[in-house]
Each structure stands twice: as C-alpha cells, then as structure tokens.
C-alpha atoms as a PDB file:
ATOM      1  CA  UNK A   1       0.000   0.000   0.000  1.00  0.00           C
ATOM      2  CA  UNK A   2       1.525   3.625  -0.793  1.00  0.00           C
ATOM      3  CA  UNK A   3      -0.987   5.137   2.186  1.00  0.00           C
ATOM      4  CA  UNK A   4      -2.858   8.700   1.119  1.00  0.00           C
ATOM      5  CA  UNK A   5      -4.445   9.044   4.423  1.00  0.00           C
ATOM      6  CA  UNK A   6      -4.479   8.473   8.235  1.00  0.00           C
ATOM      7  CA  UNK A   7      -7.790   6.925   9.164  1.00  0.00           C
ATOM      8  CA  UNK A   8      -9.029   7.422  13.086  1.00  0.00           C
ATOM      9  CA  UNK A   9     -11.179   5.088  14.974  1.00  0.00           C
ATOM     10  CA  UNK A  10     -12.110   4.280  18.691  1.00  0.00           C
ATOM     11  CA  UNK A  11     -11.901   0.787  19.455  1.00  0.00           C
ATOM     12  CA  UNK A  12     -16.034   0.535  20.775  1.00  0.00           C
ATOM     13  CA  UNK A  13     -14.357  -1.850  23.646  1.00  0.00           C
ATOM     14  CA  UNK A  14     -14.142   0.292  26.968  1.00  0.00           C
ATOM     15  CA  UNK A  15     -11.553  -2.198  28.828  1.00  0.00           C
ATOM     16  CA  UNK A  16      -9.250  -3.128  26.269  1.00  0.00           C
ATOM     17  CA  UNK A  17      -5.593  -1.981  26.051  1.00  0.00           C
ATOM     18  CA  UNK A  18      -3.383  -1.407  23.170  1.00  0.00           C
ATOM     19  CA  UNK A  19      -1.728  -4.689  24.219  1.00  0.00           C
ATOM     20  CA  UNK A  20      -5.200  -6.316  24.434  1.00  0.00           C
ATOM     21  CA  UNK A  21      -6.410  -5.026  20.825  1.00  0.00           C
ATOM     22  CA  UNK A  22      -2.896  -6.155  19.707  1.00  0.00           C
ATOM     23  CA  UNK A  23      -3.526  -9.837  20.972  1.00  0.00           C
ATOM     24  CA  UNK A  24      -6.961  -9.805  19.820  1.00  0.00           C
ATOM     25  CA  UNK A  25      -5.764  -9.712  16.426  1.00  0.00           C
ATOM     26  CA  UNK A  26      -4.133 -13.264  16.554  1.00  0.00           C
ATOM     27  CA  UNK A  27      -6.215 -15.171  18.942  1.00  0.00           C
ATOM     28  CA  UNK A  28      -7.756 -18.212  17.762  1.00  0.00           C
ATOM     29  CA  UNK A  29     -11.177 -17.114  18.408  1.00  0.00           C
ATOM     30  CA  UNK A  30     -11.177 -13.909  16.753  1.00  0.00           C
ATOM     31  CA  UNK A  31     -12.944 -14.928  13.143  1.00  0.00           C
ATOM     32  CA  UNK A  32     -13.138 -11.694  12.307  1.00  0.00           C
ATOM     33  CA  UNK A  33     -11.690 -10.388   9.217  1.00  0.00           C
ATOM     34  CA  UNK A  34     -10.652  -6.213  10.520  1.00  0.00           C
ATOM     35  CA  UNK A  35      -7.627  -5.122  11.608  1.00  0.00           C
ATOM     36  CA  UNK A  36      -5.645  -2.064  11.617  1.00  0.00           C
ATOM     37  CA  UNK A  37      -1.921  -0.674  11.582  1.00  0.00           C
ATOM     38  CA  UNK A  38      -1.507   0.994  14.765  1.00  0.00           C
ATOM     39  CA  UNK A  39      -3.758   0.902  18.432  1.00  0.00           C
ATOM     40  CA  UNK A  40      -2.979   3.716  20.964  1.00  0.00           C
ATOM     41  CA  UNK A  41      -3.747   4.275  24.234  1.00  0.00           C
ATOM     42  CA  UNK A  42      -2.724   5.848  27.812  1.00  0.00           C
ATOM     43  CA  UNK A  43       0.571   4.451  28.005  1.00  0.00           C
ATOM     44  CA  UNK A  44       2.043   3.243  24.250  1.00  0.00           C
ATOM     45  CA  UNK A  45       1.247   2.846  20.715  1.00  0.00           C
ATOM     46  CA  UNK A  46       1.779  -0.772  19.482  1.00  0.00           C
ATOM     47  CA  UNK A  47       2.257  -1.021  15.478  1.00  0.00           C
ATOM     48  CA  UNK A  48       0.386  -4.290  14.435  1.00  0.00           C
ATOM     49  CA  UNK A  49       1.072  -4.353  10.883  1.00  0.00           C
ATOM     50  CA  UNK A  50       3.324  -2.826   8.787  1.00  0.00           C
ATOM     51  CA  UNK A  51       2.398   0.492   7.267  1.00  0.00           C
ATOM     52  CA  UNK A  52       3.049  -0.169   3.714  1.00  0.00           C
ATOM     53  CA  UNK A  53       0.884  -2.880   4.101  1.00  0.00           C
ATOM     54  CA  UNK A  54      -3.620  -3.026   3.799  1.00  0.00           C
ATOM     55  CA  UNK A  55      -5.539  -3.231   6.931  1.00  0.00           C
ATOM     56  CA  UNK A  56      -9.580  -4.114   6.746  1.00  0.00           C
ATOM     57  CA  UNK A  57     -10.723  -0.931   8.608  1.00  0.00           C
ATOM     58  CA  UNK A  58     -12.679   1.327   6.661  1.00  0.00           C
ATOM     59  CA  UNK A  59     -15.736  -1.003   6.087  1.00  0.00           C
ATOM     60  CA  UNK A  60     -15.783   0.169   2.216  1.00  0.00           C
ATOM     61  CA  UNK A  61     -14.463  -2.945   0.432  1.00  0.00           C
ATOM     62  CA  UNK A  62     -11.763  -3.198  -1.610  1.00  0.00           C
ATOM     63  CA  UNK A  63     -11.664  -1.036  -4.762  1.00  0.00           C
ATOM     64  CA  UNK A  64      -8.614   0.737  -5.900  1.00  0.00           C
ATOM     65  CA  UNK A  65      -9.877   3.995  -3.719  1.00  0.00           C
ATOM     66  CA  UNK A  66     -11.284   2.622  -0.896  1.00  0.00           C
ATOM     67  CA  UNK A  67      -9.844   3.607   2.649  1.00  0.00           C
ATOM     68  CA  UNK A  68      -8.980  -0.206   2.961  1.00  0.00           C
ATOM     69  CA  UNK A  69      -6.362  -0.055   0.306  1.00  0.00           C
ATOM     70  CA  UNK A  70      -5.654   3.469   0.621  1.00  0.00           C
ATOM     71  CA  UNK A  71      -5.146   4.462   4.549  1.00  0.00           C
ATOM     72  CA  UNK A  72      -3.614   3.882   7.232  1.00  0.00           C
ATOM     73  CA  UNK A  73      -5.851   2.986  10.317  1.00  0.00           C
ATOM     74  CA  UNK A  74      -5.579   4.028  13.951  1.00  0.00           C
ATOM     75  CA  UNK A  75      -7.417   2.400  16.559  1.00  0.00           C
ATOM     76  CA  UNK A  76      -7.612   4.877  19.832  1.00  0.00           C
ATOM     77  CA  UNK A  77      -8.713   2.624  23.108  1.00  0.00           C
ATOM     78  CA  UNK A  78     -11.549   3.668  25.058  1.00  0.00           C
ATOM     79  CA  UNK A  79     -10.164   2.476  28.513  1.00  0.00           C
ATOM     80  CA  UNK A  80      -8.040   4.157  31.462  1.00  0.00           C
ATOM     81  CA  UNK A  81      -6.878   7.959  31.182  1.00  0.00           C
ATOM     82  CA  UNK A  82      -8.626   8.770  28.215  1.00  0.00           C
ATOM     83  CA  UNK A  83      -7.578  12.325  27.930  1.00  0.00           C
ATOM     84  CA  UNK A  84      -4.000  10.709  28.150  1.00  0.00           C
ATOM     85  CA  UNK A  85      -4.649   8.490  24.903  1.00  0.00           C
ATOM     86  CA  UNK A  86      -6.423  11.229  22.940  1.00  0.00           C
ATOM     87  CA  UNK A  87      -2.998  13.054  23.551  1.00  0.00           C
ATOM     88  CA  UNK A  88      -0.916  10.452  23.071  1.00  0.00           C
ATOM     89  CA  UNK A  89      -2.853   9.785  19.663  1.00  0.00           C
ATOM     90  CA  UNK A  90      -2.486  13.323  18.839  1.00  0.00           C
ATOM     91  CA  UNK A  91       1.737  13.042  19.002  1.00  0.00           C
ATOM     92  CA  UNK A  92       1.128  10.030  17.376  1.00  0.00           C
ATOM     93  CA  UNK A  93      -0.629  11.463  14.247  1.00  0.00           C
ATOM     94  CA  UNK A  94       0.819  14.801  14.499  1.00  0.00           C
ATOM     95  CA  UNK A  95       4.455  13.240  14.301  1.00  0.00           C
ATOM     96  CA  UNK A  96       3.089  10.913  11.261  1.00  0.00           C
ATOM     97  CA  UNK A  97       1.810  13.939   9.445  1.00  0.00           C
ATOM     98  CA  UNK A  98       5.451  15.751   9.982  1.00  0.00           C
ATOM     99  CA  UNK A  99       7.238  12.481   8.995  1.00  0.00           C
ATOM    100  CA  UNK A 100       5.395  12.612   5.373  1.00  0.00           C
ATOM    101  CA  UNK A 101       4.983  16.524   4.905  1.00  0.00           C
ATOM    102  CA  UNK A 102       1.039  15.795   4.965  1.00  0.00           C
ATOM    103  CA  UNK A 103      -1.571  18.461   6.439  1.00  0.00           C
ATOM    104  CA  UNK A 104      -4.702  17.578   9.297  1.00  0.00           C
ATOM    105  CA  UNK A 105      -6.510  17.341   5.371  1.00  0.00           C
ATOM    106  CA  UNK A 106      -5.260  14.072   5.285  1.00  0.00           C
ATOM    107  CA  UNK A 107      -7.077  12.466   8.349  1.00  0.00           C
ATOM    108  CA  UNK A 108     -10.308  10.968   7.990  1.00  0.00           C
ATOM    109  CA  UNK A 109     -13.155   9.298  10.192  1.00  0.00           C
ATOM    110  CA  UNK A 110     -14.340   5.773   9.594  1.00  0.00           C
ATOM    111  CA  UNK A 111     -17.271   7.370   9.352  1.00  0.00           C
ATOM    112  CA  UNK A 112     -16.009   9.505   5.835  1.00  0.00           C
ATOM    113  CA  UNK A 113     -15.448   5.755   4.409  1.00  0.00           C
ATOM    114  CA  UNK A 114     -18.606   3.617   5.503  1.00  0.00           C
ATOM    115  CA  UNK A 115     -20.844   6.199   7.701  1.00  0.00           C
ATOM    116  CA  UNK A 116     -20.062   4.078  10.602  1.00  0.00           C
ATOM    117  CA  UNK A 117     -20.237   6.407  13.594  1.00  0.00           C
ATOM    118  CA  UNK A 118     -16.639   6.026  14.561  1.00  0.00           C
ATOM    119  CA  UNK A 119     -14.792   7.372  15.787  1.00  0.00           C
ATOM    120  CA  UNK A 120     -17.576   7.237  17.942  1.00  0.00           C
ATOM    121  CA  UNK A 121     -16.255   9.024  21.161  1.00  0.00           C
ATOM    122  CA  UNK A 122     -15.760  12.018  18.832  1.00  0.00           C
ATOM    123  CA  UNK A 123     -19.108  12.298  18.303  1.00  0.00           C
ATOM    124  CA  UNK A 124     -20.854  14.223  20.518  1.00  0.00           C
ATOM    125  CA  UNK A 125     -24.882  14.994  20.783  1.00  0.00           C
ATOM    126  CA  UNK A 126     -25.269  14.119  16.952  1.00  0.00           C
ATOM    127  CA  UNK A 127     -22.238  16.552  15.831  1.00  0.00           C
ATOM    128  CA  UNK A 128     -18.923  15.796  14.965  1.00  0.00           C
ATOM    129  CA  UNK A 129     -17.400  18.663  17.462  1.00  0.00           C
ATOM    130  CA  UNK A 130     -14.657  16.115  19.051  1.00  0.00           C
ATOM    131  CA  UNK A 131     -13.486  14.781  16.147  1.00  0.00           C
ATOM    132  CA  UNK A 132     -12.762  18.724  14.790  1.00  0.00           C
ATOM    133  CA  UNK A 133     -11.144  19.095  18.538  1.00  0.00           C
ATOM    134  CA  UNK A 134      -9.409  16.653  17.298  1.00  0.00           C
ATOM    135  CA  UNK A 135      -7.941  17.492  14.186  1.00  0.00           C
ATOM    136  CA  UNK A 136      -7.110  20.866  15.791  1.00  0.00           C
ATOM    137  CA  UNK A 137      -5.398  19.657  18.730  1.00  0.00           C
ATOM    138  CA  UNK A 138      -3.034  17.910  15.707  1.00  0.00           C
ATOM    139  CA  UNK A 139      -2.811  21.341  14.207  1.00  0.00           C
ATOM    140  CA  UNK A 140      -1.321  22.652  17.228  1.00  0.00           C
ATOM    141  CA  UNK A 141       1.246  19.801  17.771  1.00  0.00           C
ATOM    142  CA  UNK A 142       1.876  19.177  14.614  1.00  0.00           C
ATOM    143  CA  UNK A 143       2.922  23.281  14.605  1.00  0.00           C
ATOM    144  CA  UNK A 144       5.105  23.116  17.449  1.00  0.00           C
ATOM    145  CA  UNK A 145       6.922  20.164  16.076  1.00  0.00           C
ATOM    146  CA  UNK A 146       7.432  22.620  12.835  1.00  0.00           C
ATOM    147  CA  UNK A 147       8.670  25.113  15.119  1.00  0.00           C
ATOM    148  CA  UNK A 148      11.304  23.049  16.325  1.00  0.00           C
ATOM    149  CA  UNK A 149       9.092  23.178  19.742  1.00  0.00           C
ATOM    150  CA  UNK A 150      10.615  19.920  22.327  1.00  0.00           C
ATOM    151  CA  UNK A 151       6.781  17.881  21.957  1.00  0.00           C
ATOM    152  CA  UNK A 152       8.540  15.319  20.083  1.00  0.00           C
ATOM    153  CA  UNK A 153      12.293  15.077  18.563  1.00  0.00           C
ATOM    154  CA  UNK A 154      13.532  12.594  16.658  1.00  0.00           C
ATOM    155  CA  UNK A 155      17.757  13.079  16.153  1.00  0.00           C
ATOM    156  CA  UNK A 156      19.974  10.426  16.332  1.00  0.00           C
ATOM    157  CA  UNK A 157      22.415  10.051  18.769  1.00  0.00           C
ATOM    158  CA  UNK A 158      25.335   7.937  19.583  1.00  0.00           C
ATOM    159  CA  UNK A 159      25.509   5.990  22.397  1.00  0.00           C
ATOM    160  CA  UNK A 160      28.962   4.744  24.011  1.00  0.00           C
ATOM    161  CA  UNK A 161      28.303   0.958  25.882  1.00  0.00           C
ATOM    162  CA  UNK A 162      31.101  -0.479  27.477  1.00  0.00           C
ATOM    163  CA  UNK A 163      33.465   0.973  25.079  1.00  0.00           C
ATOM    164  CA  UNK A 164      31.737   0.377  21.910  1.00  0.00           C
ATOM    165  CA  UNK A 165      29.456   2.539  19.824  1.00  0.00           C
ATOM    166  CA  UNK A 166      25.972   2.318  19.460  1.00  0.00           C
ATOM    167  CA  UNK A 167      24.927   4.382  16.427  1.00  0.00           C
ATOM    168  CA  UNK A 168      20.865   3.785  16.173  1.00  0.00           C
ATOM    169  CA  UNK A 169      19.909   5.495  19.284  1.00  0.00           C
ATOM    170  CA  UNK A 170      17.260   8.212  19.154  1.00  0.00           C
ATOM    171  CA  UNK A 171      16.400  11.410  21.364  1.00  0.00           C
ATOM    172  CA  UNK A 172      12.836  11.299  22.173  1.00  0.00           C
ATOM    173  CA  UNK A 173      11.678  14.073  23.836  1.00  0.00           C
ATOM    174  CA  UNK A 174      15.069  14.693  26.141  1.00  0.00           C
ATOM    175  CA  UNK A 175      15.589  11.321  26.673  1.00  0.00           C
ATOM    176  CA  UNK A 176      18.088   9.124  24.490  1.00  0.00           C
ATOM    177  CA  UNK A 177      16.429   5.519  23.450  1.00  0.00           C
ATOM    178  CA  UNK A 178      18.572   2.738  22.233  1.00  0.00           C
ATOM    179  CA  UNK A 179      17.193  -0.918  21.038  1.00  0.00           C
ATOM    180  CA  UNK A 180      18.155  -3.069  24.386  1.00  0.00           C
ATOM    181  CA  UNK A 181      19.784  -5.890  22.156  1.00  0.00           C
ATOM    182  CA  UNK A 182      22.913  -3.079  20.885  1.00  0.00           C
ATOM    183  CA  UNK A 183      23.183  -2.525  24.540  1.00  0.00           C
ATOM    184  CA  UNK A 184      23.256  -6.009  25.753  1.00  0.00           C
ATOM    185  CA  UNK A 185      25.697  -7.508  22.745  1.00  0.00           C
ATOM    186  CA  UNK A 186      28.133  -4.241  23.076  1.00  0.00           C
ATOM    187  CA  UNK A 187      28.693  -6.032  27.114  1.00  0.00           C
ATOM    188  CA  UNK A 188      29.076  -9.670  25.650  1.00  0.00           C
ATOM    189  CA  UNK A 189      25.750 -10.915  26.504  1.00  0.00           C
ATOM    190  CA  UNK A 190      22.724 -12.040  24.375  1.00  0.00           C
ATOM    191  CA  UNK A 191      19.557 -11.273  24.306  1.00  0.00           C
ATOM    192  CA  UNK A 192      16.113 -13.726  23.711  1.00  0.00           C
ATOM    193  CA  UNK A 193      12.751 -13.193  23.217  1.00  0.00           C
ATOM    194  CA  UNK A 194       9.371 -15.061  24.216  1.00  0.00           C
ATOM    195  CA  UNK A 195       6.762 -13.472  21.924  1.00  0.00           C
ATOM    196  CA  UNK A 196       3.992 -15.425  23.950  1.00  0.00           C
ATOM    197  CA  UNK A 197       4.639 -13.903  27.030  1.00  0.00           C
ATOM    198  CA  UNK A 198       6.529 -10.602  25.676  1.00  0.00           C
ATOM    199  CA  UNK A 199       9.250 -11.052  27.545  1.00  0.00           C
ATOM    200  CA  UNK A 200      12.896 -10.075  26.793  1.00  0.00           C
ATOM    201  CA  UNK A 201      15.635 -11.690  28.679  1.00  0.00           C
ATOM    202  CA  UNK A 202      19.430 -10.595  28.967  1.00  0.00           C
ATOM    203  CA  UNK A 203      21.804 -12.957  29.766  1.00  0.00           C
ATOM    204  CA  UNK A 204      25.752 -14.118  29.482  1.00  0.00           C
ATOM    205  CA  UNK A 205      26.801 -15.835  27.098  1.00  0.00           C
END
C-alpha cells in the first residue's frame, strides 16, 4: 500500500488496552476479518502491521480507492486515562503527518469511508465537534513540532556501551532511546525473546 491518508477510529471496547487489541488480532477465536496498523492508548502505541501494508478498517471494500487499500488505520482505546490516549494519539498522528509533509486534510473518520459512527467518542450529541477538537489539537502539535518546539524530537544520537558505539539510538523528547539488544551484545551478553509472554531476557553468554 503507498498510504494517502491516516484513518481514526475508537476501538467501541471500553476495557481493552493497546496490548489487548494487539492480541486480539491473533487469537484463535477472533474470526473476524478487521484489523488495523496501529492501536494507541494511555501508556504506548503498538504497530500491528506494517504500514506499507492493507488493513480491513474502513468497512468500504476493496476497490482501488477505498480507505482499505488506501489508509492507514488508527485504533484509539476507550479504557483508562482517556484524555491521556487522545494526547498520546495526537503526538502520534501529528508526528506521522510531519514524517510525510502531509496536512490535518489528510485524516479521515471511519465514518467519511462507511458512515459508521466512529470514531464514535468524537461524536458528541449528533455533531462531529470532538473529532474537529481533534484534528485541531493535531494542528497545534503538529505546529510546534514545525517550530522546532521539544513535543517530540527525533535526532539520532550515539551511544557509548562499554566501550563500543551504538549508532541507532534516538532522542525522544530529552531522553536518548537505544534498542536493548545493541546494549546487551556491546557487554558480551545475548539477548532472547518469548513473543507469547513478551518477555525479553538478557543474559551471558
């Protein structure tokens, strides 16, 4: 997929987590056939499939212009700190926007696909009025970020571990990430992962 869009949607599940709406999408019993890129909420963003890839979210089949084949879909999760995940989702869309030179005129509703009344936390007494709170709130971060204001930075850093470099590390809003295996191999040891229980383990070799 070569996305033209950012589609938004609320999840319609008030106790699921981005983790939760991650498994759901690979659990046996799920027959459904949806799914969607990325799912937000209070405390991360979890990308579920790849963004140059189609997601089933947009409810309008399949045609060359439909927002199936043409957008990329963001589920925002109706549980916990809600006001948190709204802003987390509008870093998250505001930095997408920056990343691709695209205006708030690229983000649509489910609802501008399929008339599905989604996302339907932004709609409010039969009028849209959150969902435009939402795009503006986008505006504004997505402004800041133009203004080389600290919301969210994305420079790459260099990180010394134990006498070795560590070129792919990132600053992040102050702080300096770095992918925990770099760190790990630059002391000797290895790192595994157990993608059923999402654990990562360091240990010697």
């Amino acid at each position: 997929m070569s996305a033209k869009t950012i589609t938004i949607h609320n999840t319609g599940n008030p106790s699921s987590s981005a983790n939760g709406e991650r498994g759901w999408l690979t659990n046996p019993a799920n027959e459904r056939q949806a799914s969607f890129h990325i799912v937000v909420d209070e405390r991360e963003a979890i990308e579920c499939i790849p963004l140059n890839e189609n997601a089933w979210h947009a409810g309008d089949g399949s045609g060359s212009a439909s927002g199936n084949r043409t957008s990329i879909g963001i589920e925002i999760c109706e549980s916990g700190n809600y006001a948190k995940t709204i802003d987390n989702a509008v870093t998250l869309v505001a930095q997408m926007l920056m990343e691709r030179g695209w205006g708030v005129d690229r983000l649509r509703r489910h609802w501008d696909w399929s008339r599905k009344i989604c996302p339907r936390l932004m709609y409010d007494g039969g009028t849209w009025s959150g969902w435009y709170a939402f795009k503006a709130a986008v505006q504004g971060r997505l402004n800041e970020m133009k203004k080389g204001g600290s919301a969210v930075v994305n420079d790459k850093v260099t990180v010394e571990a134990y006498g070795k470099q560590i070129k792919d590390g990132k600053l992040i809003d102050g702080t300096v990430y770095v992918p925990l295996r770099a760190v790990a191999e630059a002391r000797g040891d290895k790192v595994s992962w157990d993608n059923k229980t999402k654990t990562a383990t360091i240990s010697e070799k």
